[in-house]
C-alpha atoms as a PDB file:
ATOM      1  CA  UNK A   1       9.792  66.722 -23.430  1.00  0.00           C
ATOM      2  CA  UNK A   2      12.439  66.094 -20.357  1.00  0.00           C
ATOM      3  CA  UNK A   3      11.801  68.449 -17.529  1.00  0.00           C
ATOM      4  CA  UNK A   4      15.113  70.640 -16.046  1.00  0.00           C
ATOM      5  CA  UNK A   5      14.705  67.487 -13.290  1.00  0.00           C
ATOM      6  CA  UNK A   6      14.781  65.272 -15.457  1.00  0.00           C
ATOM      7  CA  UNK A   7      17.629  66.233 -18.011  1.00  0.00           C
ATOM      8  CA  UNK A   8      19.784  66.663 -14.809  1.00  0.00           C
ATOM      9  CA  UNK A   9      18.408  63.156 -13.138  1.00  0.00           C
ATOM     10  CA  UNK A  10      19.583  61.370 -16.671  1.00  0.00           C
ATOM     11  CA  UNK A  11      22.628  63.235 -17.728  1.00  0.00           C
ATOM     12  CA  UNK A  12      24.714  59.985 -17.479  1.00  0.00           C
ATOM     13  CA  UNK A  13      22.411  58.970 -20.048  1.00  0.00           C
ATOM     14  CA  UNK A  14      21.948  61.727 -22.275  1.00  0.00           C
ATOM     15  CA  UNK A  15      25.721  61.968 -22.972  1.00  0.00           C
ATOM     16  CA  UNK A  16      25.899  58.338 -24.214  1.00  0.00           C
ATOM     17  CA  UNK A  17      26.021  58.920 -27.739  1.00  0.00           C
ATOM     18  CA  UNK A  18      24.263  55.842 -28.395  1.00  0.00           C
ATOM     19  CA  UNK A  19      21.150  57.268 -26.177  1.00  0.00           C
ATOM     20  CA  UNK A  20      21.198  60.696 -25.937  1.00  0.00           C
ATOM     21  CA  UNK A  21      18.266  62.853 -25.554  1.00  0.00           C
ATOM     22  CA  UNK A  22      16.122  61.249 -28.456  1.00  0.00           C
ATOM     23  CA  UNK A  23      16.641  57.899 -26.821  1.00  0.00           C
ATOM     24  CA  UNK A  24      15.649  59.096 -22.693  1.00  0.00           C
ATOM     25  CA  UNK A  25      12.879  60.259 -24.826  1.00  0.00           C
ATOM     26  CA  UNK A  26      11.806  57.233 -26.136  1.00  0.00           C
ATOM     27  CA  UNK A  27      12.438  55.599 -22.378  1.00  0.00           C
ATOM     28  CA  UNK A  28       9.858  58.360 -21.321  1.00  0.00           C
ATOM     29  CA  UNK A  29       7.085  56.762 -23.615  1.00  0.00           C
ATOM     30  CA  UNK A  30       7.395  53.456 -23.386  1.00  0.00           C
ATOM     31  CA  UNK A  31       5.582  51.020 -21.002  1.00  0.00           C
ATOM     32  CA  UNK A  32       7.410  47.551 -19.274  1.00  0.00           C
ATOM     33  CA  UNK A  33       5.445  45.177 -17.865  1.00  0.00           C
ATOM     34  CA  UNK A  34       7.109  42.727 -15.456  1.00  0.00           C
ATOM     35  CA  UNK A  35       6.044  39.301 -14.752  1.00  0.00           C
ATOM     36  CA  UNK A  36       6.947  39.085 -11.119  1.00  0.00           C
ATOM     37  CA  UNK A  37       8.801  41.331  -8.221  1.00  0.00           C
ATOM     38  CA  UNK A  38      10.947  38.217  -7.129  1.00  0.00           C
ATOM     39  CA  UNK A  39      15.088  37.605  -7.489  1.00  0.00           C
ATOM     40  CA  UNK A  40      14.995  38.484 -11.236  1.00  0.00           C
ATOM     41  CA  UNK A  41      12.053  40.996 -11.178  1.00  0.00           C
ATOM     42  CA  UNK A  42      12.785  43.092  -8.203  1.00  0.00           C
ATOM     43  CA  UNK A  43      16.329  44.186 -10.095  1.00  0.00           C
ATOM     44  CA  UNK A  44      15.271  44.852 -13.187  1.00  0.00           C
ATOM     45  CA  UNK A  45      11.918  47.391 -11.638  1.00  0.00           C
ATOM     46  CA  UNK A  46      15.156  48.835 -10.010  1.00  0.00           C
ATOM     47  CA  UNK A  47      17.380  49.391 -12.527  1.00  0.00           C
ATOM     48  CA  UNK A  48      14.315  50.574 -15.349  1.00  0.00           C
ATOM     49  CA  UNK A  49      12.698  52.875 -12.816  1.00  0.00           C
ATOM     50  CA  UNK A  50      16.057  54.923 -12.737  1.00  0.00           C
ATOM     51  CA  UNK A  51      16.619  54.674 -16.250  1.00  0.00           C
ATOM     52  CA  UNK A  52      13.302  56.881 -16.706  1.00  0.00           C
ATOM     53  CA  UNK A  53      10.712  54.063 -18.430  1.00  0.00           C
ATOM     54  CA  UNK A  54       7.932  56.321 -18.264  1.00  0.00           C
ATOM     55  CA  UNK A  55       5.455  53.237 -17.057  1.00  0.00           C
ATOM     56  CA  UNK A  56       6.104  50.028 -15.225  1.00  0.00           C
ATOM     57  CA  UNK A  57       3.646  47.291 -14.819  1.00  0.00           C
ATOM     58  CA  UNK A  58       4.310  44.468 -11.968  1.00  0.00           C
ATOM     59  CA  UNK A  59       1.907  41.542 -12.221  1.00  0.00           C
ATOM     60  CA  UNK A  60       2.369  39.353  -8.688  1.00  0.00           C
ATOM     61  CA  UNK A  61      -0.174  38.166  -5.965  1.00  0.00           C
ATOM     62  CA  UNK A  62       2.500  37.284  -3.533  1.00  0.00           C
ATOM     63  CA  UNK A  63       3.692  38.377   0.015  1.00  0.00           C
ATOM     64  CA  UNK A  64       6.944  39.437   1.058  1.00  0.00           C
ATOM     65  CA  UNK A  65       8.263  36.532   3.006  1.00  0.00           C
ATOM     66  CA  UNK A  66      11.856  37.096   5.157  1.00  0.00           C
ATOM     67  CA  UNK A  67      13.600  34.465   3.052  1.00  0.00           C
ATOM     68  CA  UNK A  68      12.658  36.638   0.182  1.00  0.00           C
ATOM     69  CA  UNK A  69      15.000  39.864   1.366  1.00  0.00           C
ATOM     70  CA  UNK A  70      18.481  37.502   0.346  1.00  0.00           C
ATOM     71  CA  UNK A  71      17.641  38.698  -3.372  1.00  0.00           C
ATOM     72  CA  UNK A  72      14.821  40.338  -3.809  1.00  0.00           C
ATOM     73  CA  UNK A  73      16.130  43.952  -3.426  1.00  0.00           C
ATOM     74  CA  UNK A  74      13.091  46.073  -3.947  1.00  0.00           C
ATOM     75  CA  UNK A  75      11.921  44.386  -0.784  1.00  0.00           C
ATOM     76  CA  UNK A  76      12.669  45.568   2.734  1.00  0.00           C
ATOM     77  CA  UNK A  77      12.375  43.994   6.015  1.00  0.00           C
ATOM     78  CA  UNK A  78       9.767  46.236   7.506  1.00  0.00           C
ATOM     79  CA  UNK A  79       7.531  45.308   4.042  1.00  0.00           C
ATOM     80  CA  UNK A  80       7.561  41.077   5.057  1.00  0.00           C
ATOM     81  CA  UNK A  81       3.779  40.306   5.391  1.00  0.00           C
ATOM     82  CA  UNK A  82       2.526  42.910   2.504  1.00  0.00           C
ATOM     83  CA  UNK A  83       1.576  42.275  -1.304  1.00  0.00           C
ATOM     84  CA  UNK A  84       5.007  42.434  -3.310  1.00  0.00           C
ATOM     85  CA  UNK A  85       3.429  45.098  -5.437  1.00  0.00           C
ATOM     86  CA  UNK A  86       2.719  47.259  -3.167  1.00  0.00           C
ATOM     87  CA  UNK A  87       6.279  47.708  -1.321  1.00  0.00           C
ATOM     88  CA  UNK A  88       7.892  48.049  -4.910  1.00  0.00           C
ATOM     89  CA  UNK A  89       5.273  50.698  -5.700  1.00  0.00           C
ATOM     90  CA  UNK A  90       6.744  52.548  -2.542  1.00  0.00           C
ATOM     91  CA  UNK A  91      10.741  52.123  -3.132  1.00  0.00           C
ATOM     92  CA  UNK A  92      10.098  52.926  -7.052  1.00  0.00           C
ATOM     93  CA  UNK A  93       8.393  56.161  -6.144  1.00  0.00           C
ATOM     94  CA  UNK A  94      10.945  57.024  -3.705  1.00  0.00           C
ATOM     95  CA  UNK A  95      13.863  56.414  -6.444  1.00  0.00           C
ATOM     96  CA  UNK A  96      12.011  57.969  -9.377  1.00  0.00           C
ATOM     97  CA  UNK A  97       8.877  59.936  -8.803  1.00  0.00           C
ATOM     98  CA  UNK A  98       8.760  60.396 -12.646  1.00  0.00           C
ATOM     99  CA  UNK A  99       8.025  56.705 -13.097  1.00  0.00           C
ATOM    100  CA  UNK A 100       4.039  55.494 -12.951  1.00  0.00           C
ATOM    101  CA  UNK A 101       3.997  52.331 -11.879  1.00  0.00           C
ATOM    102  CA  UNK A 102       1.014  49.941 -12.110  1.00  0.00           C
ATOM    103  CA  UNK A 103       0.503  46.728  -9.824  1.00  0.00           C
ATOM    104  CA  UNK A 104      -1.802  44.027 -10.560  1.00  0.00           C
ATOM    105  CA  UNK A 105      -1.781  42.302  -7.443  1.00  0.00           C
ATOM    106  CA  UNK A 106      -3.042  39.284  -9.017  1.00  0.00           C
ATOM    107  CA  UNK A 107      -1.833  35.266 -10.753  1.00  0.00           C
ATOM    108  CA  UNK A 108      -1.299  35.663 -14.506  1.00  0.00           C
ATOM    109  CA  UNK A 109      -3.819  32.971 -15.990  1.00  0.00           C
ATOM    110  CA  UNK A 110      -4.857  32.067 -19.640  1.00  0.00           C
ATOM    111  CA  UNK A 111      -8.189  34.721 -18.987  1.00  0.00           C
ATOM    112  CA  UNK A 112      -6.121  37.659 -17.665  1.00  0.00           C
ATOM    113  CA  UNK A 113      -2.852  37.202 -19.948  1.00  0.00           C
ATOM    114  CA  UNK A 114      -3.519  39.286 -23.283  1.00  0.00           C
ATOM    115  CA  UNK A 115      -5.573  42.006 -21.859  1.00  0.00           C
ATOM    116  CA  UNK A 116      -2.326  42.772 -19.402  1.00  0.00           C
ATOM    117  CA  UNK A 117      -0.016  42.514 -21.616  1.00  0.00           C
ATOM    118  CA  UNK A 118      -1.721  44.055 -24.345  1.00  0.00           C
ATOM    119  CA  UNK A 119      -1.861  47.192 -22.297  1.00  0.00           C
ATOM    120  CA  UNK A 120       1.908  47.650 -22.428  1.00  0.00           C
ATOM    121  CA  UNK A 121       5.000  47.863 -25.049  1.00  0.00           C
ATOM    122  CA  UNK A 122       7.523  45.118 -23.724  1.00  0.00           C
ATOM    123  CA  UNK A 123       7.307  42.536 -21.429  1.00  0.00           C
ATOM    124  CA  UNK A 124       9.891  40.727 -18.861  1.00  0.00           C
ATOM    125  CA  UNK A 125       9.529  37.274 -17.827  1.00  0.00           C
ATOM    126  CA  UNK A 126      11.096  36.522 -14.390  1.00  0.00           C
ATOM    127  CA  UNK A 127       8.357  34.091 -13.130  1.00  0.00           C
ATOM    128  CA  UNK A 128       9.951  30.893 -11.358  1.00  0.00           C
ATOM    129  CA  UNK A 129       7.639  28.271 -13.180  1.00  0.00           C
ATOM    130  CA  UNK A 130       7.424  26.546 -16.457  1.00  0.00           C
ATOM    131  CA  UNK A 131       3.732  26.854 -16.827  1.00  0.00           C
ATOM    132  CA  UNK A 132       3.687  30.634 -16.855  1.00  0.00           C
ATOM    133  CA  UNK A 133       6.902  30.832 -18.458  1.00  0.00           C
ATOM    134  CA  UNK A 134       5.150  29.140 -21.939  1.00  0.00           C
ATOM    135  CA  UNK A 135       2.046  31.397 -21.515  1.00  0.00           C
ATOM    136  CA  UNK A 136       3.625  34.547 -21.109  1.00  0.00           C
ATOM    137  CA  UNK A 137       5.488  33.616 -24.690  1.00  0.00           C
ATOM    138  CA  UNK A 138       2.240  32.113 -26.191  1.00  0.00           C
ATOM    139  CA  UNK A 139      -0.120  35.773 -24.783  1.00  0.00           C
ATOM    140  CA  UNK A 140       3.374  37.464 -26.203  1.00  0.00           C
ATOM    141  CA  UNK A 141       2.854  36.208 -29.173  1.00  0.00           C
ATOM    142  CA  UNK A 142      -0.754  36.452 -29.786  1.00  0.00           C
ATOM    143  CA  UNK A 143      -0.666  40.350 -28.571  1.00  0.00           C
ATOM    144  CA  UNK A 144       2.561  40.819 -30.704  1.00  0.00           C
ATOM    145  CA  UNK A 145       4.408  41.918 -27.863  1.00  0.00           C
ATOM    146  CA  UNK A 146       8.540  41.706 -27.612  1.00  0.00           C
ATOM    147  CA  UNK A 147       8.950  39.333 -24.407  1.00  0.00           C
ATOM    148  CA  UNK A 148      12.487  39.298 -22.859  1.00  0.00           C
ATOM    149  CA  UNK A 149      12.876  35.922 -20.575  1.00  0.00           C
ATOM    150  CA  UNK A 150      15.290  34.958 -17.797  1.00  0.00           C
ATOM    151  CA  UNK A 151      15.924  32.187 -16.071  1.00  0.00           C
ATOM    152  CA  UNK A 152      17.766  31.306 -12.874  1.00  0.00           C
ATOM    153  CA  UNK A 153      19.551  28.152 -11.529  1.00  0.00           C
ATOM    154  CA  UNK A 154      21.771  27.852  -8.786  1.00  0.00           C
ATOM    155  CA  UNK A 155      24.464  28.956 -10.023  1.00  0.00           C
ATOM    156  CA  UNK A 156      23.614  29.587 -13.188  1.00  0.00           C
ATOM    157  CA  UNK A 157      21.836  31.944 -15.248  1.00  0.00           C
ATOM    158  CA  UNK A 158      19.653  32.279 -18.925  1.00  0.00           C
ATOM    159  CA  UNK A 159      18.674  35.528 -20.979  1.00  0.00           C
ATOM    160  CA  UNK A 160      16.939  35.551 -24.121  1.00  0.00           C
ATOM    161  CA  UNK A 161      14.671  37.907 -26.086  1.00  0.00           C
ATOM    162  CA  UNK A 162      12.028  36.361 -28.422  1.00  0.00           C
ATOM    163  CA  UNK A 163       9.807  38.373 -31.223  1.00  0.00           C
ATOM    164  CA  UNK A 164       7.852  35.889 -32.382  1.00  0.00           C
ATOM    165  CA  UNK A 165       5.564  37.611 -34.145  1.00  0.00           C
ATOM    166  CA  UNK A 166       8.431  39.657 -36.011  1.00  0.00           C
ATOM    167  CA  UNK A 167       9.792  38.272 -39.278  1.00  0.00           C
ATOM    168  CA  UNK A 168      13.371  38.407 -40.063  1.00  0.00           C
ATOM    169  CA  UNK A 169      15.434  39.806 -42.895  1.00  0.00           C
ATOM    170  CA  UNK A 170      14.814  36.255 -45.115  1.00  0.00           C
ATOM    171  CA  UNK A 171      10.833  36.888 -43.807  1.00  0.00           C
ATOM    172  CA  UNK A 172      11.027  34.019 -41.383  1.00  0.00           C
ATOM    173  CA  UNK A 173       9.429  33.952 -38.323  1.00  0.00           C
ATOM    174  CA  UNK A 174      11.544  34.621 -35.658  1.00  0.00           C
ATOM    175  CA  UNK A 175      11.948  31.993 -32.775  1.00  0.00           C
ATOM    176  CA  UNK A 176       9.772  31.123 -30.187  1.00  0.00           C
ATOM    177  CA  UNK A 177      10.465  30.048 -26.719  1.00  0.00           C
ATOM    178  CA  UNK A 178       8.979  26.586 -27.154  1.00  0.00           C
ATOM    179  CA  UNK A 179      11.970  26.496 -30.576  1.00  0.00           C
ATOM    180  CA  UNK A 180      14.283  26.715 -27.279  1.00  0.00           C
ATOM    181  CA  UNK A 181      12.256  24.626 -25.149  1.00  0.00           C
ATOM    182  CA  UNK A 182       9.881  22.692 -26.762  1.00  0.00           C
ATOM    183  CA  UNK A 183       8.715  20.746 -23.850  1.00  0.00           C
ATOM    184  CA  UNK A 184       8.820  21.652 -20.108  1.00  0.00           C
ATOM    185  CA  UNK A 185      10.716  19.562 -18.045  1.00  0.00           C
ATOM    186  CA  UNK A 186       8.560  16.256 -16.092  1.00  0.00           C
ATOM    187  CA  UNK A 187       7.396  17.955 -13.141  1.00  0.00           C
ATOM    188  CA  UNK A 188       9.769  17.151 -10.059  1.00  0.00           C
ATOM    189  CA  UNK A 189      12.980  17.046 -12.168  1.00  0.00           C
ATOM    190  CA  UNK A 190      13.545  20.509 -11.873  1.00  0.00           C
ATOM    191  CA  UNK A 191      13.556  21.832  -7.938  1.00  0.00           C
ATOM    192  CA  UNK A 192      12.392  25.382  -7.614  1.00  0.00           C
ATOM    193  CA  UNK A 193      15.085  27.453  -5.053  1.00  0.00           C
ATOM    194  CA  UNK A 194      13.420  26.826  -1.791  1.00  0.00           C
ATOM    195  CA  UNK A 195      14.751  23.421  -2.771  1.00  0.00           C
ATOM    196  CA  UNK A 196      18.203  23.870  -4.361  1.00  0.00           C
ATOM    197  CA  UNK A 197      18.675  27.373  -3.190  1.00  0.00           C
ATOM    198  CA  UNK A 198      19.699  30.289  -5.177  1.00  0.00           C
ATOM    199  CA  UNK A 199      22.487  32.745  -5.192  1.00  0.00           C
ATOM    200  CA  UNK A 200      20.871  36.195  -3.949  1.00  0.00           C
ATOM    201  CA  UNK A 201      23.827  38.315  -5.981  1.00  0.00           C
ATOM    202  CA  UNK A 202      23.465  35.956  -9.427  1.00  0.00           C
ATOM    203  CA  UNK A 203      19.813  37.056  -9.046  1.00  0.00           C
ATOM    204  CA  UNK A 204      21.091  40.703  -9.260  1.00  0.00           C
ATOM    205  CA  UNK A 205      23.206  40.147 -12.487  1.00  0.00           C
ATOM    206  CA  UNK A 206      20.634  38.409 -14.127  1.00  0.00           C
ATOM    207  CA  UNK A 207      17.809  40.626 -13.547  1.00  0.00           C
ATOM    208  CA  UNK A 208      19.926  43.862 -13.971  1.00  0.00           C
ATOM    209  CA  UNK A 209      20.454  42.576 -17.643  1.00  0.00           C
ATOM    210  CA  UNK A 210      16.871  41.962 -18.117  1.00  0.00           C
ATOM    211  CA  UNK A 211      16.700  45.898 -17.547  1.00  0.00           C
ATOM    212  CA  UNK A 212      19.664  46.122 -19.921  1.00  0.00           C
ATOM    213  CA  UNK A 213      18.070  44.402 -22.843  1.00  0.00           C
ATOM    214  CA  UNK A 214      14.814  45.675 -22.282  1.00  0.00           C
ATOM    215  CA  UNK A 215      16.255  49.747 -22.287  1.00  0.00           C
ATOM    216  CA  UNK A 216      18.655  48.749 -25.632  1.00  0.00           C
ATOM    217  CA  UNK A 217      15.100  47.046 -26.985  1.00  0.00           C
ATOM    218  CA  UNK A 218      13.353  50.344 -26.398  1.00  0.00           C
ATOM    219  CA  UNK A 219      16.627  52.769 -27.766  1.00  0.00           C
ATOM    220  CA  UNK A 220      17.533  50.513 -30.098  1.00  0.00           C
ATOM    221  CA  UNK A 221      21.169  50.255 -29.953  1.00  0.00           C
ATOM    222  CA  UNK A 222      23.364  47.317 -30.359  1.00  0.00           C
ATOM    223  CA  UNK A 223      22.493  43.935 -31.043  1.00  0.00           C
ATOM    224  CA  UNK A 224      20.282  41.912 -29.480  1.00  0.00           C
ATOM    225  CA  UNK A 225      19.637  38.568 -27.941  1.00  0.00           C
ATOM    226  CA  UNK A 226      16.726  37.351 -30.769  1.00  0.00           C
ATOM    227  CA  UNK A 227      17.935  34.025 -31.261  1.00  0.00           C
ATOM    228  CA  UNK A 228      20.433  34.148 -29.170  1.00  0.00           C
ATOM    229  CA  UNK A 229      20.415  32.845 -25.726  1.00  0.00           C
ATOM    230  CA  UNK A 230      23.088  34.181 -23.302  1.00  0.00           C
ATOM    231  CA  UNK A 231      24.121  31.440 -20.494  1.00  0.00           C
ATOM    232  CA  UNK A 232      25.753  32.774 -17.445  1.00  0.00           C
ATOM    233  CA  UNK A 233      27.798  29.895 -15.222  1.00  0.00           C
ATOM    234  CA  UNK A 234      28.818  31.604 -12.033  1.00  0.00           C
ATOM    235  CA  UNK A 235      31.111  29.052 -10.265  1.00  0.00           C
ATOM    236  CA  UNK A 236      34.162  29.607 -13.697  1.00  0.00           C
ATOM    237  CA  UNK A 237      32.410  33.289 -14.230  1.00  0.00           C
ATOM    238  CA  UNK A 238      31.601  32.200 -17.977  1.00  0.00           C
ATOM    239  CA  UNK A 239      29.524  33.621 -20.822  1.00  0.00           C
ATOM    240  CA  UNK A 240      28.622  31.987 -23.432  1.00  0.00           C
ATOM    241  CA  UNK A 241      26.302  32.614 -26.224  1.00  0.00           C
ATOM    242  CA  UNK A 242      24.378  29.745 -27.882  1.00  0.00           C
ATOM    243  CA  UNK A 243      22.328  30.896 -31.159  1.00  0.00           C
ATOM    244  CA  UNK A 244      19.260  29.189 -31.572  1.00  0.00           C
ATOM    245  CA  UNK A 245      16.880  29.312 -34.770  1.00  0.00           C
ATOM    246  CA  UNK A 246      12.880  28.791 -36.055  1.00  0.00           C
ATOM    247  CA  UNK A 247      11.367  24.953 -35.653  1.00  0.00           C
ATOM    248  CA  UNK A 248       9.663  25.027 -38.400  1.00  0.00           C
ATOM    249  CA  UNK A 249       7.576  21.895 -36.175  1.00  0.00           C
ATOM    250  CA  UNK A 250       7.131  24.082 -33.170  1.00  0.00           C
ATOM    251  CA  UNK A 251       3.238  24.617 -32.699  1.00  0.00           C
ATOM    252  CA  UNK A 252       3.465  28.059 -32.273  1.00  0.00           C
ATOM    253  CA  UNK A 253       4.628  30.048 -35.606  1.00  0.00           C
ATOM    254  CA  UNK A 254       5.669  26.856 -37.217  1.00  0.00           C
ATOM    255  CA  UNK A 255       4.928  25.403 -40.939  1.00  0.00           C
ATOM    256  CA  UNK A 256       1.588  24.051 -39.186  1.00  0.00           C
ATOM    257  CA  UNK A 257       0.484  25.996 -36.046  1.00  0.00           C
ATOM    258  CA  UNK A 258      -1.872  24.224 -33.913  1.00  0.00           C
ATOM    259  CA  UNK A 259      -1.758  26.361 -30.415  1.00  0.00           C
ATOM    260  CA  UNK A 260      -3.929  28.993 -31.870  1.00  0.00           C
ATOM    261  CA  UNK A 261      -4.723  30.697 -28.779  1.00  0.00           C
ATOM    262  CA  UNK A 262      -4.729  30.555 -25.290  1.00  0.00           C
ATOM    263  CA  UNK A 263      -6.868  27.741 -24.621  1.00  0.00           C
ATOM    264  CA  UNK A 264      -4.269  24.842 -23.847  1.00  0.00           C
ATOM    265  CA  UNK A 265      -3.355  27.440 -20.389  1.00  0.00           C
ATOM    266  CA  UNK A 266      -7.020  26.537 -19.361  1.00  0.00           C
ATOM    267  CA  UNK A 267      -6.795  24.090 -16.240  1.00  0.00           C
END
């Protein structure tokens, strides 16, 4: 049930036919965790605490550093030196005290992975590495957990949403994120932002449609971006839409699966 504060706090919701009360509802249950409070992360906690998602996870072990504040809006100047989860638990509470919000202060590893995500419904990617980008998709997978990934460039932008584990209506597996990338790039060839830089506002679109595929996930209107991946080039301010299918050689949900579990993520 939706308090009197709460029916009034979502009314621009509630009237959306496609949402209504039924659909705040099911934004009041449902539980997102967030794979980092950076440029994509920090957005999308935003944008899902005031649509109402009754829980929000945040898994990141990292300080707010000044450089930080050009994108990562949850982040204030007064919070550089603390744990990111900690100032985003503060500005989330102050923007929606319905919202419980749970930080795990802490590196996602191959021993951690399925126990935190298997505590929540849905899970956003916004980590700014290849390594944890596969094992959040492989834990994903494994705890049968929708995963909706981002990526950012310099002036360019990636959103996806993957349910592996789901079949579709021919009872294929759906696609994983290694049938996008099967292979992460050499290390080196790809420079992370301190490096090539990144555009603070591009950070914003991208992670504010991470929070608007993750609240049509949990309504369920619309159509969605499984096997589908949206590509956003800022310099022409172009959108395309490239559809992507199932390897059936991909080692994750292909004809012959060999990642099994988590394992491989072991350093």
């Amino acid at each position: 049930m939706l308090s009197p504060d709460e029916l009034e706090r979502y009314a621009r919701h509630i009237v959306l036919r496609d949402v209504g009360g039924p659909g705040q509802a099911a934004l009041k249950r449902a539980s997102v965790l967030v794979i980092g409070a950076g440029g994509l992360g920090a957005p999308a906690l935003m944008y899902l605490a005031a649509a109402g998602v009754g829980t929000l996870g945040v898994v990141d072990d990292d300080v707010v550093s000044l450089s930080n504040l050009q994108r990562q809006v949850i982040h204030t100047t007064p919070d550089i030196g603390r744990h990111k989860v900690e100032s985003a638990a503060e500005r989330i509470a102050a923007l929606n005290p319905h919202v419980r919000f749970v930080g795990h202060a802490t590196w996602l590893n191959a021993d951690n992975a399925l126990s935190l995500i298997g505590d929540y419904d849905l899970v956003l990617d916004g980590s700014d590495n290849f390594s944890t980008r596969y094992l959040v998709s492989d834990a994903c997978f494994f705890a049968k957990r929708p995963l909706i990934s981002a990526a950012l460039g310099t002036f360019d932008g990636s959103l996806t949403t993957i349910r592996a584990h789901e079949t579709n209506e021919q009872g294929e597996f759906n696609p994983t994120y290694r049938c996008l990338f099967p292979e992460a790039p050499p290390p080196g060839t790809v420079p992370a932002c301190a490096e090539a830089g990144v555009m603070g506002a591009l950070a914003g679109v991208m992670g504010s449609m991470m929070a608007l595929e993750a609240i049509r996930e949990i309504v369920g209107f619309g159509e969605g971006l499984v096997g589908r991946l949206l590509m956003i080039d800022a310099r022409a301010m172009r959108f395309e839409t490239l559809r992507y299918a199932r390897d059936p050689a991909n080692p994750l949900n292909g004809d012959g699966p060999v990642v099994v579990d988590l394992s491989a993520h072991r350093s």
